[in-house]
PDB file of N, CA and C in Angstrom:
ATOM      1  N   UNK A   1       0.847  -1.172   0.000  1.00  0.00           N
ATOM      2  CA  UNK A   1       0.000   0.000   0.000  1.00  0.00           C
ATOM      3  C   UNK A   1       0.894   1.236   0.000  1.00  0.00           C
ATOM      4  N   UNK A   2       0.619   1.935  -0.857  1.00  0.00           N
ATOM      5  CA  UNK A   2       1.541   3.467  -0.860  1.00  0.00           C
ATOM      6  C   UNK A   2       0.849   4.406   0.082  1.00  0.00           C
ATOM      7  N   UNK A   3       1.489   5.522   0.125  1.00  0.00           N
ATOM      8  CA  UNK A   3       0.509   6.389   0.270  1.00  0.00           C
ATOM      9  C   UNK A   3      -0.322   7.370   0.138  1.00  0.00           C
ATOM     10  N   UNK A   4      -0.492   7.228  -0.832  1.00  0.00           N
ATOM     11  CA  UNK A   4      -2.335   8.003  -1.950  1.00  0.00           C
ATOM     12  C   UNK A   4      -2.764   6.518  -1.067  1.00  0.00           C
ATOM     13  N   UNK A   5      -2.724   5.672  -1.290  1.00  0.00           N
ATOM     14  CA  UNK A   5      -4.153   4.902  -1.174  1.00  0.00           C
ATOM     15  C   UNK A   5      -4.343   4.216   0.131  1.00  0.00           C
ATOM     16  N   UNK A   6      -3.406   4.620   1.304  1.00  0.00           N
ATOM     17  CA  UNK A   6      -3.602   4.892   2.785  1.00  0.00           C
ATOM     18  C   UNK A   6      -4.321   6.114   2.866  1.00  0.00           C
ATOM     19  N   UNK A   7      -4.402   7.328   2.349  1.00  0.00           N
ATOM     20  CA  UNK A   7      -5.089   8.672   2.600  1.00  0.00           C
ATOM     21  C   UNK A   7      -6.629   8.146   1.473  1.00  0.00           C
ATOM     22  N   UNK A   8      -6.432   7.454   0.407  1.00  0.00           N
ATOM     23  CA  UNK A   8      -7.721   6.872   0.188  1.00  0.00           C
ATOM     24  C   UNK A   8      -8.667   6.144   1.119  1.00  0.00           C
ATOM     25  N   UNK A   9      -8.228   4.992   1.571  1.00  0.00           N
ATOM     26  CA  UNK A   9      -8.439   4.347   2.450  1.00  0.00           C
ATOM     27  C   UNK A   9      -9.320   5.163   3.835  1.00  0.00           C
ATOM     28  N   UNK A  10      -8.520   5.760   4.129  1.00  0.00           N
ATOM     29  CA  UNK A  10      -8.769   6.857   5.200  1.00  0.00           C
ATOM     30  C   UNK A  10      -9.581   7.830   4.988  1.00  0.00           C
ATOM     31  N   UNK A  11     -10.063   7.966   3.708  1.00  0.00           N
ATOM     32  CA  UNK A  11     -11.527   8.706   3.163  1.00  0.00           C
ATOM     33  C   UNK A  11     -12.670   8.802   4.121  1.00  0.00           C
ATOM     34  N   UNK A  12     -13.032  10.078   4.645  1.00  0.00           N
ATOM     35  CA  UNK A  12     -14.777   9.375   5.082  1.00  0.00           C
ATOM     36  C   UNK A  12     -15.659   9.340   3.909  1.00  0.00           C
ATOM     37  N   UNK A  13     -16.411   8.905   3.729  1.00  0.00           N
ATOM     38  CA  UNK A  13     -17.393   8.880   2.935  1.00  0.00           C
ATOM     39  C   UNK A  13     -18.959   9.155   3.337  1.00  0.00           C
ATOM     40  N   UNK A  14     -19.310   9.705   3.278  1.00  0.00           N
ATOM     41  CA  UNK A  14     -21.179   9.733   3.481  1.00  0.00           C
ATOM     42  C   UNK A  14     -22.027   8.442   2.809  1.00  0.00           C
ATOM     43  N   UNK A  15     -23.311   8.672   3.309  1.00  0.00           N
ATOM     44  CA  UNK A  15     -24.189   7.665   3.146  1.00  0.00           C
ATOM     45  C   UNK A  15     -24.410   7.127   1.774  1.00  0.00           C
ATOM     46  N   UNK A  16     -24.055   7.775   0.961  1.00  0.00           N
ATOM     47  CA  UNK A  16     -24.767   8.076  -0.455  1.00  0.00           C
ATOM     48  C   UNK A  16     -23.488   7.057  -0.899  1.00  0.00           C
ATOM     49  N   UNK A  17     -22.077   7.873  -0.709  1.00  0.00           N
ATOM     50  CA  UNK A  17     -21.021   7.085  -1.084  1.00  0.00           C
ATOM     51  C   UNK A  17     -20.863   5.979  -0.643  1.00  0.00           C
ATOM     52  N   UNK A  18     -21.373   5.661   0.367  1.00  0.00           N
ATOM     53  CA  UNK A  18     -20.909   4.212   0.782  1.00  0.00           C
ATOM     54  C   UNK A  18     -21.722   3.146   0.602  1.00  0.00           C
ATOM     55  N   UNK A  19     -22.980   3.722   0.085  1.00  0.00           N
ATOM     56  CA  UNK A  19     -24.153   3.184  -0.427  1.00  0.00           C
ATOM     57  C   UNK A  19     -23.438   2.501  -1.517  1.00  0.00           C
ATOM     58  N   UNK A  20     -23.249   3.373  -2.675  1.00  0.00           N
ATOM     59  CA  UNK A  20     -22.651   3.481  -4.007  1.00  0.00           C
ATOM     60  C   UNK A  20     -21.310   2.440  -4.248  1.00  0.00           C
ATOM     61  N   UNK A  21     -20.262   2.604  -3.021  1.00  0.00           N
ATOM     62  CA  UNK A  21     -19.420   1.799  -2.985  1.00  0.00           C
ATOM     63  C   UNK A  21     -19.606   0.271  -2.576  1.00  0.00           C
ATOM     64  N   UNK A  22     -20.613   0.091  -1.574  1.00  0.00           N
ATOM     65  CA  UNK A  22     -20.903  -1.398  -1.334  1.00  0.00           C
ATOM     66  C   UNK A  22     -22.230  -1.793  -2.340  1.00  0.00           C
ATOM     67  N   UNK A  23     -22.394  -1.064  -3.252  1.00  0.00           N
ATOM     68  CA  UNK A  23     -23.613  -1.404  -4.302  1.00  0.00           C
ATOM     69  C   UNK A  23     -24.999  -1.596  -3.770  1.00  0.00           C
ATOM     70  N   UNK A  24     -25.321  -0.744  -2.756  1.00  0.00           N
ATOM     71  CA  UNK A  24     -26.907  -1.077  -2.068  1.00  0.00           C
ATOM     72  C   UNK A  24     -27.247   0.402  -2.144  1.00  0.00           C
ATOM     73  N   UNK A  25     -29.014   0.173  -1.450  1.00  0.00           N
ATOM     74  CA  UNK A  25     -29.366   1.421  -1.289  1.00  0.00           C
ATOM     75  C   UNK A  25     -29.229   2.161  -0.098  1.00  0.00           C
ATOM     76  N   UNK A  26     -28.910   3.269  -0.090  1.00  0.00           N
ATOM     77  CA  UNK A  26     -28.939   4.113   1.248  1.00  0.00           C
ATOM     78  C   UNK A  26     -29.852   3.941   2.177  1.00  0.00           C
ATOM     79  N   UNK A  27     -30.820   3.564   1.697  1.00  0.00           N
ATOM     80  CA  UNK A  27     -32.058   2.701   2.991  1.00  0.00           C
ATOM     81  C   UNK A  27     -30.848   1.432   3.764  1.00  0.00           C
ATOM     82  N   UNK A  28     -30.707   0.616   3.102  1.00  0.00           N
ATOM     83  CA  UNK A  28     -29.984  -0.234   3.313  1.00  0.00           C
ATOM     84  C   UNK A  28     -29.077  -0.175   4.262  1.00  0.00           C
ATOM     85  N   UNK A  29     -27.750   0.884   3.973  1.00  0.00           N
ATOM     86  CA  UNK A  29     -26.721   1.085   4.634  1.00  0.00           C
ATOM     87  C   UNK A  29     -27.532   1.926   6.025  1.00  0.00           C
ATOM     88  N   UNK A  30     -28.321   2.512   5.469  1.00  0.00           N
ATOM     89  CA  UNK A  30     -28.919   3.683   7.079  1.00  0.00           C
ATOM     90  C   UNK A  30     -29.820   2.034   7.885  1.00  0.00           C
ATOM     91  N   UNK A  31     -29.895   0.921   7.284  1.00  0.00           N
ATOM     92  CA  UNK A  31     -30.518   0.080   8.483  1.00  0.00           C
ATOM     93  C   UNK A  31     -29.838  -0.620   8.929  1.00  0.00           C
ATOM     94  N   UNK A  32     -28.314  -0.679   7.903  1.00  0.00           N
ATOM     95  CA  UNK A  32     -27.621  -1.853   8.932  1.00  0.00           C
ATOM     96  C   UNK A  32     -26.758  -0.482   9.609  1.00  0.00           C
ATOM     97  N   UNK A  33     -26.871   0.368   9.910  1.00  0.00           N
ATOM     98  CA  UNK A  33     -25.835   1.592  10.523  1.00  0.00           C
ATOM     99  C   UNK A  33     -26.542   1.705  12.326  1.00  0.00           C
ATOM    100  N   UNK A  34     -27.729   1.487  11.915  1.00  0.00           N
ATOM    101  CA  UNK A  34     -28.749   1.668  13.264  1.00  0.00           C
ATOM    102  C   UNK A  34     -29.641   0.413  13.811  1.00  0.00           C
ATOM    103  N   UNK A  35     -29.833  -0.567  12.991  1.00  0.00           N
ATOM    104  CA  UNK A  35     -30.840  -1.644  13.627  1.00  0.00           C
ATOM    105  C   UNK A  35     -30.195  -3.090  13.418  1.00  0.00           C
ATOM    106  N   UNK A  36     -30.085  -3.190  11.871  1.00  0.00           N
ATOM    107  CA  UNK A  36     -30.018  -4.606  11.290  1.00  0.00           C
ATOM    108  C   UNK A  36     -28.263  -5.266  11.565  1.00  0.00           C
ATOM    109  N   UNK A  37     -28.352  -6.523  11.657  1.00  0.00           N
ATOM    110  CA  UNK A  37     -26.973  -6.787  11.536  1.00  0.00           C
ATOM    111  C   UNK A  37     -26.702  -7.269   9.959  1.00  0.00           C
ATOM    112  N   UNK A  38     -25.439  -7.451   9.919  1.00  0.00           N
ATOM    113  CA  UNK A  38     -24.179  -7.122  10.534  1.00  0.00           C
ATOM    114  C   UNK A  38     -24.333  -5.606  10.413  1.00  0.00           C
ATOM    115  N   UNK A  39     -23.927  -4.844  11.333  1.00  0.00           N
ATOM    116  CA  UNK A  39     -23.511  -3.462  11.306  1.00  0.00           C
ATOM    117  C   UNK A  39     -22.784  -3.145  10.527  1.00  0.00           C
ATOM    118  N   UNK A  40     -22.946  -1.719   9.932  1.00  0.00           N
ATOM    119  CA  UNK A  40     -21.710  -1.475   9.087  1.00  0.00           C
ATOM    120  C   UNK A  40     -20.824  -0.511  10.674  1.00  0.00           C
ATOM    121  N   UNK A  41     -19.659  -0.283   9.876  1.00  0.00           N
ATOM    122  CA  UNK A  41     -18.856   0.331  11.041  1.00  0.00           C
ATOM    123  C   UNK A  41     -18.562   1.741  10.562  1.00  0.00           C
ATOM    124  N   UNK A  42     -19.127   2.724  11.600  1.00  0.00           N
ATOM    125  CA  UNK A  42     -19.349   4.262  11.124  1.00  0.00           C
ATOM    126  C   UNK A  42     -18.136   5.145  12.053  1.00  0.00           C
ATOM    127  N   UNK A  43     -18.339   6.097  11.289  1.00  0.00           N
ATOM    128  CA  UNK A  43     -17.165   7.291  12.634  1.00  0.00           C
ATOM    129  C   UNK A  43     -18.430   8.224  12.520  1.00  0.00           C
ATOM    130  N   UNK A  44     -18.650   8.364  14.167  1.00  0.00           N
ATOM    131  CA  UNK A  44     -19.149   9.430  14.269  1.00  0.00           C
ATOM    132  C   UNK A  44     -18.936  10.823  14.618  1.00  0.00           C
ATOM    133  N   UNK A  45     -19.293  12.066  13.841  1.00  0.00           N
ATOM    134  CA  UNK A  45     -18.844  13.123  14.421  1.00  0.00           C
ATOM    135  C   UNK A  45     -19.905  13.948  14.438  1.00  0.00           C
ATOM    136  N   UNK A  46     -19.755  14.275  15.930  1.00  0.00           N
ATOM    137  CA  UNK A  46     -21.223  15.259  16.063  1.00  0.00           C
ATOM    138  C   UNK A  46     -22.895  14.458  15.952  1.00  0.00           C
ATOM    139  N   UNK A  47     -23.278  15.011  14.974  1.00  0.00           N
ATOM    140  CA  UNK A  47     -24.625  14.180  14.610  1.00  0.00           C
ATOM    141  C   UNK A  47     -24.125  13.555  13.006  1.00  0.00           C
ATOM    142  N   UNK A  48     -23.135  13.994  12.557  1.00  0.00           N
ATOM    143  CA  UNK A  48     -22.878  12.821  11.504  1.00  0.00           C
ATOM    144  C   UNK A  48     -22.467  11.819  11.152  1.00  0.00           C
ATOM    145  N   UNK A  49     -23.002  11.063  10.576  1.00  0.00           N
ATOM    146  CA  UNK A  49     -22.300   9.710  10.196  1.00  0.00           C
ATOM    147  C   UNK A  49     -21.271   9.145   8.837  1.00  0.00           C
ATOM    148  N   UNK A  50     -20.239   8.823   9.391  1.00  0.00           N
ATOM    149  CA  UNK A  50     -19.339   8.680   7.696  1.00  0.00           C
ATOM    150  C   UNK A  50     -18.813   7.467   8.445  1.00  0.00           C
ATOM    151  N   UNK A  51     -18.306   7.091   7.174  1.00  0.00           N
ATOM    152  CA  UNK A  51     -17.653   5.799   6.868  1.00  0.00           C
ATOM    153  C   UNK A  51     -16.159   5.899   6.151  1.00  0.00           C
ATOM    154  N   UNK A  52     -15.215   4.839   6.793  1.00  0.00           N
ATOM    155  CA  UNK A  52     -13.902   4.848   6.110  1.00  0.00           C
ATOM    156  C   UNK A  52     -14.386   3.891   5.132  1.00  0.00           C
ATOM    157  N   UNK A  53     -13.700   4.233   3.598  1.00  0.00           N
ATOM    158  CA  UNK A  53     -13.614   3.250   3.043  1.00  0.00           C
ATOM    159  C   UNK A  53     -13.139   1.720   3.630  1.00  0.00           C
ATOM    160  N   UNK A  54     -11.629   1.804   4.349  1.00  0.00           N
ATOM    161  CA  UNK A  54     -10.682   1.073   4.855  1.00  0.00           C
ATOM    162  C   UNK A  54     -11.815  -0.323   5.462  1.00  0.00           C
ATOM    163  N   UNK A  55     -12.676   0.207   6.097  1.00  0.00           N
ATOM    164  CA  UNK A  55     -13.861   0.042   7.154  1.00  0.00           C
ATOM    165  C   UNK A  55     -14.633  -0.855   6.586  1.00  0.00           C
ATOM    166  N   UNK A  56     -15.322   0.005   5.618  1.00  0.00           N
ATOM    167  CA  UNK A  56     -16.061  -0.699   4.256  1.00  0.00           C
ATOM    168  C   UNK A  56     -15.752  -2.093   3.705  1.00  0.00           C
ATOM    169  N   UNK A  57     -14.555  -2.046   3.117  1.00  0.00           N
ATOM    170  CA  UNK A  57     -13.793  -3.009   2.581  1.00  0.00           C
ATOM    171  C   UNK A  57     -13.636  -4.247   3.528  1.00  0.00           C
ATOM    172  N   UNK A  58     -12.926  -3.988   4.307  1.00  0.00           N
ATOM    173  CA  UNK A  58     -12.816  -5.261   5.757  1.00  0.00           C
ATOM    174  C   UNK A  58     -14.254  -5.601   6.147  1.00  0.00           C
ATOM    175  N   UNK A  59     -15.239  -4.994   5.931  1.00  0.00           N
ATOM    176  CA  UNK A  59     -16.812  -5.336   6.231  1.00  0.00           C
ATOM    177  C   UNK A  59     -16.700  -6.411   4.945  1.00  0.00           C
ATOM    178  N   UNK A  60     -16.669  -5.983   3.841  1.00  0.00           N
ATOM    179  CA  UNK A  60     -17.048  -6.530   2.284  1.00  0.00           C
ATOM    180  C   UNK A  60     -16.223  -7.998   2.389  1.00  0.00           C
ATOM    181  N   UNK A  61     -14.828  -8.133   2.964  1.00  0.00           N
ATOM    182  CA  UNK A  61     -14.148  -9.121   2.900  1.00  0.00           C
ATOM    183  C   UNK A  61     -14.593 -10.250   4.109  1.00  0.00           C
ATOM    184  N   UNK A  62     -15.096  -9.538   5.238  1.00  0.00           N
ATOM    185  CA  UNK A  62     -15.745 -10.438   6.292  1.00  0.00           C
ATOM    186  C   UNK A  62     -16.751 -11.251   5.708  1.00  0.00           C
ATOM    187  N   UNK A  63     -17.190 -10.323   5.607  1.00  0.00           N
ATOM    188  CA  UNK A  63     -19.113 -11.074   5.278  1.00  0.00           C
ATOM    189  C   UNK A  63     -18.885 -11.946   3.733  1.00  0.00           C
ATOM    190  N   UNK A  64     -18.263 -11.624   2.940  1.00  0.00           N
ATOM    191  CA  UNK A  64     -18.727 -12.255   1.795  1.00  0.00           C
ATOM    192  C   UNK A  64     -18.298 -13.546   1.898  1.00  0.00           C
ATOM    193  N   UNK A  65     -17.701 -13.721   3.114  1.00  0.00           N
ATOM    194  CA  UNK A  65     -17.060 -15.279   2.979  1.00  0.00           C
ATOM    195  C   UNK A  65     -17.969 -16.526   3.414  1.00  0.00           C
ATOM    196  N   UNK A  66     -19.179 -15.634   4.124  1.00  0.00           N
ATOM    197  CA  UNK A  66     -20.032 -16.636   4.721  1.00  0.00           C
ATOM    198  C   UNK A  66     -21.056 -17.326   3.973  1.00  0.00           C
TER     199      UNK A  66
END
């Protein structure tokens, strides 16, 4: 890993983007963020919610194995 794609990685992303990046709908990501499992894994700041890509990805590689 260089580093552009450690400061990629390290992206927050919003709902929309991370929607977009794990290929679902933003309903979706806003139910596994608050109710449904598996959780996605958020940073919160303030009242907002973002997502590391880094985060994303290690979610995508967990779960798809099951």
């Amino acid at each position: 890993m260089n580093a552009t794609t450690a400061i990629d990685d390290d992206a927050l992303l919003d709902k929309n983007q991370a929607a977009a990046l794990l290929g679902y709908s933003v309903w979706w990501v806003q139910e596994h963020v608050t109710r449904k499992e598996p959780r996605l894994p958020v940073v919160k700041i303030g009242r907002l919610t973002k997502f590391r890509r880094s985060d994303l990805r290690e979610f995508v590689e967990k779960f798809a194995k099951k």
